[in-house]
PDB file of N, CA and C in Angstrom:
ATOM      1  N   UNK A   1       0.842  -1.177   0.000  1.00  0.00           N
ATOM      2  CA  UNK A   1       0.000   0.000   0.000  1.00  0.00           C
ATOM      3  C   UNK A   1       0.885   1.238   0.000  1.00  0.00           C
ATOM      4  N   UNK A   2       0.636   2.109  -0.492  1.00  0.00           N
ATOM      5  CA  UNK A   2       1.265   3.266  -1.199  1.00  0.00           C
ATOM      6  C   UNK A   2       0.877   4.398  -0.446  1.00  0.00           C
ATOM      7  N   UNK A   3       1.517   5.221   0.411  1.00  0.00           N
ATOM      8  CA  UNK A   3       0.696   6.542   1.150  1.00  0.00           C
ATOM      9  C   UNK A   3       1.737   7.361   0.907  1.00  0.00           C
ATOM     10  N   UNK A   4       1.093   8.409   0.816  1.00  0.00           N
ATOM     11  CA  UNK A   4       1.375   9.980  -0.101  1.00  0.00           C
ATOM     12  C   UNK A   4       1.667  10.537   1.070  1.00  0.00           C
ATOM     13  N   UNK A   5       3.093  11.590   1.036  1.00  0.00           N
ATOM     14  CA  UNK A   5       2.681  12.522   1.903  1.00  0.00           C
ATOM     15  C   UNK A   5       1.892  14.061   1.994  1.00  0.00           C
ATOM     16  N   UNK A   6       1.632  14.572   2.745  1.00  0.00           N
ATOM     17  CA  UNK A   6       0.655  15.719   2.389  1.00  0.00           C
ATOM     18  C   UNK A   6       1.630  17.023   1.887  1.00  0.00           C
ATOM     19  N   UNK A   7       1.144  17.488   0.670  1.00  0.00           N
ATOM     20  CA  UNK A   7       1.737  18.589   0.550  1.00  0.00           C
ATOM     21  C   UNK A   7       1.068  19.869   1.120  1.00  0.00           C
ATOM     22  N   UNK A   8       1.399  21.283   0.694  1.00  0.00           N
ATOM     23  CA  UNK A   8       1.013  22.432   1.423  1.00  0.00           C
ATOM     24  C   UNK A   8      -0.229  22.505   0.730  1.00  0.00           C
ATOM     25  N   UNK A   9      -0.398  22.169  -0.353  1.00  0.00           N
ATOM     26  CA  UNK A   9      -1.710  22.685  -1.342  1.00  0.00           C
ATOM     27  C   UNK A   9      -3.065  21.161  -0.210  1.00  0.00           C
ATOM     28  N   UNK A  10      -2.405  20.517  -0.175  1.00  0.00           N
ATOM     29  CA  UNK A  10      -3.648  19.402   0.645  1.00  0.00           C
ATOM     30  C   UNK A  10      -3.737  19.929   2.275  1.00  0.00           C
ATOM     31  N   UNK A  11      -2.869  20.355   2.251  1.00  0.00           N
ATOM     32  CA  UNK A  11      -2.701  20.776   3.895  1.00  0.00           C
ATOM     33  C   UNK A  11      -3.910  21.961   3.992  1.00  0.00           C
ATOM     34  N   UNK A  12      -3.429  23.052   3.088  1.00  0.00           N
ATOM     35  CA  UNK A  12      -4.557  24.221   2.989  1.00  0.00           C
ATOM     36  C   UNK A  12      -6.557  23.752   2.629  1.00  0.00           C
ATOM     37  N   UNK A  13      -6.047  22.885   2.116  1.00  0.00           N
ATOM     38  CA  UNK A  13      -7.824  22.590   1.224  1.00  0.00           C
ATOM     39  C   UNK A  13      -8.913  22.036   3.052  1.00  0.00           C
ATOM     40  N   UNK A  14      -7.681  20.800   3.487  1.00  0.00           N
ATOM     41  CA  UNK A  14      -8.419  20.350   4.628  1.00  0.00           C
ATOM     42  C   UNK A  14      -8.517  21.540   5.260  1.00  0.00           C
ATOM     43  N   UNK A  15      -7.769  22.271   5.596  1.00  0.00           N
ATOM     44  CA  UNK A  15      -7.946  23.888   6.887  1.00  0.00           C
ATOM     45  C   UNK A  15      -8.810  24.087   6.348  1.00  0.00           C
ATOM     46  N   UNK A  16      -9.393  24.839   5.313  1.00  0.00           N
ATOM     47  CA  UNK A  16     -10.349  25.319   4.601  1.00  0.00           C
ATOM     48  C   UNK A  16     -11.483  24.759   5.392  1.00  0.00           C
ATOM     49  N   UNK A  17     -11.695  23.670   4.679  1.00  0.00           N
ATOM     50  CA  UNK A  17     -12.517  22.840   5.147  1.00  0.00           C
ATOM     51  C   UNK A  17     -12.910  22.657   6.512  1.00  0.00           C
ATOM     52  N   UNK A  18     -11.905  22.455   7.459  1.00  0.00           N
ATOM     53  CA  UNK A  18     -11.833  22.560   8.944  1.00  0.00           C
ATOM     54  C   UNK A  18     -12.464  23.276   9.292  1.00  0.00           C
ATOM     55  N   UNK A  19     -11.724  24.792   8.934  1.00  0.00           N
ATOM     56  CA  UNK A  19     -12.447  25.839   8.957  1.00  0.00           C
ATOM     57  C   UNK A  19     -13.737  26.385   8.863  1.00  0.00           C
ATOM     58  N   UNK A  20     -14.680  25.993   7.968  1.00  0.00           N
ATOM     59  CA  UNK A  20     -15.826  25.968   7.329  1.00  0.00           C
ATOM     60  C   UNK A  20     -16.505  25.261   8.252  1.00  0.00           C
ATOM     61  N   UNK A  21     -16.357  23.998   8.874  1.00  0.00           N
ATOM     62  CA  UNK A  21     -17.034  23.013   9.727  1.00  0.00           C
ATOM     63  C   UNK A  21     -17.072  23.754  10.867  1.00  0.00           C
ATOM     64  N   UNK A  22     -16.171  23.992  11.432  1.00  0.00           N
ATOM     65  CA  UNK A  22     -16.194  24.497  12.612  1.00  0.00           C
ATOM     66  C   UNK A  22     -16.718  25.957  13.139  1.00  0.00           C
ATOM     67  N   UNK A  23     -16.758  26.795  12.221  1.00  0.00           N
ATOM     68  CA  UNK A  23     -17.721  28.283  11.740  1.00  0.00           C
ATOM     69  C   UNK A  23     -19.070  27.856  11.828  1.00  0.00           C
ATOM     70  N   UNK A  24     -19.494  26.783  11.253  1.00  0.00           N
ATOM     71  CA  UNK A  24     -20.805  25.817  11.280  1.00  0.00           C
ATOM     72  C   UNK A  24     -21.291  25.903  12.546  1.00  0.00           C
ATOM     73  N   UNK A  25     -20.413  25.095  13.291  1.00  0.00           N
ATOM     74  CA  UNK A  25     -20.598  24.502  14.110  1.00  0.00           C
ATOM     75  C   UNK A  25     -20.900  26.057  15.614  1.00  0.00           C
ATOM     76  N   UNK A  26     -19.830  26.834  15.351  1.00  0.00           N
ATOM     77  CA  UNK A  26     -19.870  27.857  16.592  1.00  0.00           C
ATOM     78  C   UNK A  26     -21.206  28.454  16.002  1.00  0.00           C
ATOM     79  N   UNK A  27     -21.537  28.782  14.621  1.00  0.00           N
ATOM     80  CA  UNK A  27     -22.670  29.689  14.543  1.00  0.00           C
ATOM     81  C   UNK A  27     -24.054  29.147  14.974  1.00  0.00           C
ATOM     82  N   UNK A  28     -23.900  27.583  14.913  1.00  0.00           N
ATOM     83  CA  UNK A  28     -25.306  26.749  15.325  1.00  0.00           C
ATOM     84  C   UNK A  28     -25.056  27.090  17.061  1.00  0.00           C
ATOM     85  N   UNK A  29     -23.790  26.848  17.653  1.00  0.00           N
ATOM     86  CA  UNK A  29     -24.024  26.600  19.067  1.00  0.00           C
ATOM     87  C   UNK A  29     -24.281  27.737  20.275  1.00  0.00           C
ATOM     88  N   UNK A  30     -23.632  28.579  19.160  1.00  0.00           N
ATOM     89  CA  UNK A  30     -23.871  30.120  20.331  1.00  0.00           C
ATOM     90  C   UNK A  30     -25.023  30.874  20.526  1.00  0.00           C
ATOM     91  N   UNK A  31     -25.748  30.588  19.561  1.00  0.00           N
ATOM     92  CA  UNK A  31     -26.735  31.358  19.188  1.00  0.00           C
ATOM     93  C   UNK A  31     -28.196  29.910  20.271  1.00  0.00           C
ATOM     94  N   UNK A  32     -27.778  29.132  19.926  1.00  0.00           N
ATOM     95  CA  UNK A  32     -28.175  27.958  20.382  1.00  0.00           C
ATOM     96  C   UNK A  32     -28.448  27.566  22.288  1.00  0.00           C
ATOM     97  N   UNK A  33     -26.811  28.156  22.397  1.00  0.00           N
ATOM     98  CA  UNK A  33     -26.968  28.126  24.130  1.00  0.00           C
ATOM     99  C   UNK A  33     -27.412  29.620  24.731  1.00  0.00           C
ATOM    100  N   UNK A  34     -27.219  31.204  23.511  1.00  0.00           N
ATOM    101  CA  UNK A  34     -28.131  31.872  24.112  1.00  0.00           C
ATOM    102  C   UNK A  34     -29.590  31.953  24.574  1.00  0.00           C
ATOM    103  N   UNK A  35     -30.231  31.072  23.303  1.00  0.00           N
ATOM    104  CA  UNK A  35     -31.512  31.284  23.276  1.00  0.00           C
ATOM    105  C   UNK A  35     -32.216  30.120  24.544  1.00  0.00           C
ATOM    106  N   UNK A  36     -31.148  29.350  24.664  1.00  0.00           N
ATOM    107  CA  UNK A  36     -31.917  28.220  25.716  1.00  0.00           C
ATOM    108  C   UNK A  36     -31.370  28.689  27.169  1.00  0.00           C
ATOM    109  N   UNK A  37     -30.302  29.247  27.826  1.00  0.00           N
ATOM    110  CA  UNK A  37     -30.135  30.122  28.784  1.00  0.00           C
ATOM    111  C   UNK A  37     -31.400  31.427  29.241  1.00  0.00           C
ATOM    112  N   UNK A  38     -31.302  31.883  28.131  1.00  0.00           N
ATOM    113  CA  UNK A  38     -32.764  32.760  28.074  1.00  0.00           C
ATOM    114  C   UNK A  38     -34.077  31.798  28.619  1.00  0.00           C
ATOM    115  N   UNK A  39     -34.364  30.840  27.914  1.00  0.00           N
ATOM    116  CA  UNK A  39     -35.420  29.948  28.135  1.00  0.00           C
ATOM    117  C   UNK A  39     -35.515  29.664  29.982  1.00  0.00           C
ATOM    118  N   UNK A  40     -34.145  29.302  29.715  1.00  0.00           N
ATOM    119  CA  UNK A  40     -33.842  28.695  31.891  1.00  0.00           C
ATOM    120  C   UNK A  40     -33.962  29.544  32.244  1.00  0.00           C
ATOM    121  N   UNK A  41     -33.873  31.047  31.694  1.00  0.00           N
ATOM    122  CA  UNK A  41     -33.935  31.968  33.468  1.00  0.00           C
ATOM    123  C   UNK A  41     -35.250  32.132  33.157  1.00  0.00           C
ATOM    124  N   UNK A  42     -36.111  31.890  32.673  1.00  0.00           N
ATOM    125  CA  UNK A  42     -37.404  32.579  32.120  1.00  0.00           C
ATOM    126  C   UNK A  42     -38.301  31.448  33.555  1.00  0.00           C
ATOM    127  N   UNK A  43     -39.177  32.722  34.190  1.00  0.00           N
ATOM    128  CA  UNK A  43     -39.861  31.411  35.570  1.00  0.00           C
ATOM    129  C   UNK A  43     -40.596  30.210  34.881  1.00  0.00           C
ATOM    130  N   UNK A  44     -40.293  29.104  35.643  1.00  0.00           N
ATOM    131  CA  UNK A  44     -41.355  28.033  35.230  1.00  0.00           C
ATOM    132  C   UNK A  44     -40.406  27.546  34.096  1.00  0.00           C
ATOM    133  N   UNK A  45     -39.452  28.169  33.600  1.00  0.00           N
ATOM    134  CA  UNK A  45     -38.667  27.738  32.128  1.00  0.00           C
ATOM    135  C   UNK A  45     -37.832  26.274  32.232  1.00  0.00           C
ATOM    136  N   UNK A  46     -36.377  25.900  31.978  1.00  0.00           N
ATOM    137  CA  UNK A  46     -36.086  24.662  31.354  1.00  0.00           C
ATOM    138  C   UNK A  46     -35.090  24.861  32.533  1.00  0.00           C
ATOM    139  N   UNK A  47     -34.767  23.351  32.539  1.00  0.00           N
ATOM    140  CA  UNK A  47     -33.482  23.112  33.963  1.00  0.00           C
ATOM    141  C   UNK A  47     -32.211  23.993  33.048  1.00  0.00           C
ATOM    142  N   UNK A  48     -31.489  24.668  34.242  1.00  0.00           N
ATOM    143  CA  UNK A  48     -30.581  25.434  34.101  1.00  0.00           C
ATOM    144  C   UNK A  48     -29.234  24.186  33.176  1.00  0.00           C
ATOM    145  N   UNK A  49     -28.813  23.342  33.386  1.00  0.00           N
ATOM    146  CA  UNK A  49     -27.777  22.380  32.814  1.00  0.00           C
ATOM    147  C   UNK A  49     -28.420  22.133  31.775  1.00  0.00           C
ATOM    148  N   UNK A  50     -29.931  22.467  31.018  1.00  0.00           N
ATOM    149  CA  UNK A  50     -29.978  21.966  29.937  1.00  0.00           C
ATOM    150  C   UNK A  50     -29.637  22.847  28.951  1.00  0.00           C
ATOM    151  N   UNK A  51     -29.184  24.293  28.496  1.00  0.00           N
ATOM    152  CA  UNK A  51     -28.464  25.109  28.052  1.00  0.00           C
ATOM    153  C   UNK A  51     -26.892  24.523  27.466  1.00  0.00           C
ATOM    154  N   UNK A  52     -26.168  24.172  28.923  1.00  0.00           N
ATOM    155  CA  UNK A  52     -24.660  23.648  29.192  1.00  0.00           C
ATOM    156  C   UNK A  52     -25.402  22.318  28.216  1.00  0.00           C
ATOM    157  N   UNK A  53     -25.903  21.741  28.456  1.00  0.00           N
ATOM    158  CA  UNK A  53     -25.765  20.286  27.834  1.00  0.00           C
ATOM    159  C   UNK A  53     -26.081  19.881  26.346  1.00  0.00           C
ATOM    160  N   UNK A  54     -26.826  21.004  25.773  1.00  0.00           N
ATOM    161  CA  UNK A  54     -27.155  20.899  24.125  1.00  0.00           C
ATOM    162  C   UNK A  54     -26.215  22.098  23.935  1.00  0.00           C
ATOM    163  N   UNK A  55     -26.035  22.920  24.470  1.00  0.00           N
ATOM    164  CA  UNK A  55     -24.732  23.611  23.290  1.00  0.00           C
ATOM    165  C   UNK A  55     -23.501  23.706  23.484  1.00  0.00           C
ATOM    166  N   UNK A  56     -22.924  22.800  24.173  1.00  0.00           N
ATOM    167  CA  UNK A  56     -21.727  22.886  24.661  1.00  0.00           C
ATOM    168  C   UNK A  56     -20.992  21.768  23.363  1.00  0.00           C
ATOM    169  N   UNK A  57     -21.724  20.842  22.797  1.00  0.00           N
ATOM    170  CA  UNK A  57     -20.998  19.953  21.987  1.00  0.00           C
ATOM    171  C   UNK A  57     -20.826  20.684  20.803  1.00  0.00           C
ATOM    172  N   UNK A  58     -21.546  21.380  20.090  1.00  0.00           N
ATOM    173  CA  UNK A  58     -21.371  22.102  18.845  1.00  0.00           C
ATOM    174  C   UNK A  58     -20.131  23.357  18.985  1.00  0.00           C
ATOM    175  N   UNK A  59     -20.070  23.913  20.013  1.00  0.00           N
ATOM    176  CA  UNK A  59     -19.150  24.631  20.603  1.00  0.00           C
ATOM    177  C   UNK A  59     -18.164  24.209  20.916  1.00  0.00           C
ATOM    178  N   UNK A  60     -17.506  23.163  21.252  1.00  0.00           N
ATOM    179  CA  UNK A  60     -16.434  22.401  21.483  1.00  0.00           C
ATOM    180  C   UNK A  60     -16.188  21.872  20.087  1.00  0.00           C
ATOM    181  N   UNK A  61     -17.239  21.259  19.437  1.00  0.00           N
ATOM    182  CA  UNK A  61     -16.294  20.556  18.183  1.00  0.00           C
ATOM    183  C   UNK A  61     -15.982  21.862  17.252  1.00  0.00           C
ATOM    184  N   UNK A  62     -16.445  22.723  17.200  1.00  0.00           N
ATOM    185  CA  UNK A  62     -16.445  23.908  16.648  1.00  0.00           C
ATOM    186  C   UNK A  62     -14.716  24.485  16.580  1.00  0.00           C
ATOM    187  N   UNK A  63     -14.741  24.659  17.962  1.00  0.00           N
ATOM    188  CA  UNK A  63     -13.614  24.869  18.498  1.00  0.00           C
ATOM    189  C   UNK A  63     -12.247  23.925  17.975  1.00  0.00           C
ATOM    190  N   UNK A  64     -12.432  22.857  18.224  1.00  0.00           N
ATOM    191  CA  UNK A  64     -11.866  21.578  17.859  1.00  0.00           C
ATOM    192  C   UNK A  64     -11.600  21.648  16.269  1.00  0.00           C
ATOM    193  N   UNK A  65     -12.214  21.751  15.437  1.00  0.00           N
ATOM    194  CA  UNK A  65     -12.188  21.793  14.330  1.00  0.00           C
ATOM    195  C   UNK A  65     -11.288  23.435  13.636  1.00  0.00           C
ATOM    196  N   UNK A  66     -11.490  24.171  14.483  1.00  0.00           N
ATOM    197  CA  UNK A  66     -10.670  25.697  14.039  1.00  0.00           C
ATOM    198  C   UNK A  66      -9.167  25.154  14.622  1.00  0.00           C
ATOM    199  N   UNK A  67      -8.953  25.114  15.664  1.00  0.00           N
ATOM    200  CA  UNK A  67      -7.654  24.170  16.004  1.00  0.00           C
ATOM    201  C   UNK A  67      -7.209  23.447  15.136  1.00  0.00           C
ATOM    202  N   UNK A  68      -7.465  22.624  14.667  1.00  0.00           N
ATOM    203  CA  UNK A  68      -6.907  21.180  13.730  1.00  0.00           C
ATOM    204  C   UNK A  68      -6.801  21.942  12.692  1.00  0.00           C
ATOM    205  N   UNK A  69      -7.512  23.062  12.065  1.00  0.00           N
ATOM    206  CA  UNK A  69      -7.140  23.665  11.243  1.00  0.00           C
ATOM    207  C   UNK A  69      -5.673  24.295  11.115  1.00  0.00           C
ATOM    208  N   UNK A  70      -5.913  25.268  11.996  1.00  0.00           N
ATOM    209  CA  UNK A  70      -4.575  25.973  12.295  1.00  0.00           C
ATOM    210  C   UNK A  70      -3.309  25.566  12.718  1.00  0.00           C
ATOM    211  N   UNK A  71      -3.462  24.199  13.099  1.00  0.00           N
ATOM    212  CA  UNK A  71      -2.019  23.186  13.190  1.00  0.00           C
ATOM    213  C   UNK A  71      -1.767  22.626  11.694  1.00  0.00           C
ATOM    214  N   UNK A  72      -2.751  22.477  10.857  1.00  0.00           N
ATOM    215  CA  UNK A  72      -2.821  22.308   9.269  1.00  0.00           C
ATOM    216  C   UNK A  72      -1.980  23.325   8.801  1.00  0.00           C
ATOM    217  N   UNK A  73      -2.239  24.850   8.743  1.00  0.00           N
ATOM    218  CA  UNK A  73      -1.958  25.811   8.385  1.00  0.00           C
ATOM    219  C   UNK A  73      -0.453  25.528   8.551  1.00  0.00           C
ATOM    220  N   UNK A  74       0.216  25.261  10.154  1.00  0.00           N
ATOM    221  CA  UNK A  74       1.291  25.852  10.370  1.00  0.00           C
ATOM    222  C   UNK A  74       2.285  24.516   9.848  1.00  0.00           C
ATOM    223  N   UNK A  75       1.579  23.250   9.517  1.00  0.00           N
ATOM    224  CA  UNK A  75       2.447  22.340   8.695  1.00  0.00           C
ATOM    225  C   UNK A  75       2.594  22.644   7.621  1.00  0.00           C
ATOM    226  N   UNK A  76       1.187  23.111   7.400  1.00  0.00           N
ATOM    227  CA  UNK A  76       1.928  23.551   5.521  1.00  0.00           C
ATOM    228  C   UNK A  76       2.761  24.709   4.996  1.00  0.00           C
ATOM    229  N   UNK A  77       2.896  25.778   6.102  1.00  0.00           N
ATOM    230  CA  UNK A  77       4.320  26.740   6.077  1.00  0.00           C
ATOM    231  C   UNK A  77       5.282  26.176   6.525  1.00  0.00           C
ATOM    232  N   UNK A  78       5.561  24.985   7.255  1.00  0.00           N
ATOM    233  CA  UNK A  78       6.346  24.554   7.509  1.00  0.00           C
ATOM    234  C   UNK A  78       6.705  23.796   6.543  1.00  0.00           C
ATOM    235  N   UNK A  79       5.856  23.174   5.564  1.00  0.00           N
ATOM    236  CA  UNK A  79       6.501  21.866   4.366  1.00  0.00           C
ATOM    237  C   UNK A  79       7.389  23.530   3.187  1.00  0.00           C
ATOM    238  N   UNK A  80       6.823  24.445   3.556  1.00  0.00           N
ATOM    239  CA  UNK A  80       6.951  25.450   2.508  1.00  0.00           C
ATOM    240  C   UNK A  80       8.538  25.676   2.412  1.00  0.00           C
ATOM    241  N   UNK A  81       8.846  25.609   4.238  1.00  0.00           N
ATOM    242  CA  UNK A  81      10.184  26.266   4.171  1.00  0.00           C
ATOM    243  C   UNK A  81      10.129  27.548   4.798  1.00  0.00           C
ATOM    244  N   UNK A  82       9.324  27.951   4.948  1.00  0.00           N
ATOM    245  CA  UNK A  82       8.823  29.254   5.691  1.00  0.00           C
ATOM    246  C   UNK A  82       8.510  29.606   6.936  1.00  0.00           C
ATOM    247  N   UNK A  83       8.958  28.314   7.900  1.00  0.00           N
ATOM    248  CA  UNK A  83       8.837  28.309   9.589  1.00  0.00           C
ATOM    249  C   UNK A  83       9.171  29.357  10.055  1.00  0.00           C
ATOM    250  N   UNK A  84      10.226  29.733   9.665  1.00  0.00           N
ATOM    251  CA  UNK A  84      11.409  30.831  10.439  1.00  0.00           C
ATOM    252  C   UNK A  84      10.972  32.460  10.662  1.00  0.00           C
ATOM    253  N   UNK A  85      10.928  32.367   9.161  1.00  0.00           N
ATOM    254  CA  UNK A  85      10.565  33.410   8.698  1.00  0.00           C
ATOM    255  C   UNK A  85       9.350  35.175   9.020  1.00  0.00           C
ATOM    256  N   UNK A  86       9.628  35.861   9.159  1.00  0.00           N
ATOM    257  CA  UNK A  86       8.567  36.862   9.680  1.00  0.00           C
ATOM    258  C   UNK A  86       8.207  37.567   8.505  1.00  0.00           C
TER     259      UNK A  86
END
């Protein structure tokens, strides 16, 4: 079996991509744990941990996914030759 290594041009496409997922992901979750925080303080409204517990995963992988990006990014200036450099 034959495996390729990644160049800078594959390195950038996945960030991209990363990127894109994880923008997804924070714009579904923030907006997501405001509106259900709102809901919990509201009297008679929703248990306070249920806010923390539906938007905390979209927000974390969110997160997770902008990360993995940006370690993408800094391999593929690094395959470039361009570590050093300012």
């Amino acid at each position: 079996m034959r495996s390729t290594r990644p160049t800078p041009a594959m390195l950038r496409a996945e960030a991209r991509l990363l990127t894109f997922a994880g923008m997804v992901l924070l714009a579904i979750g923030f907006p997501l744990t405001i509106a259900l925080a709102a809901q919990a303080l509201a009297p008679g409204g929703l248990s306070p941990v249920f806010p923390i517990a539906a938007g905390a995963p979209p927000i974390l992988l969110g997160y997770l996914a902008c990360h993995f990006a940006s370690q993408r990014m800094v391999k593929a200036k690094a395959l470039e030759g361009g570590g050093g450099q300012r």
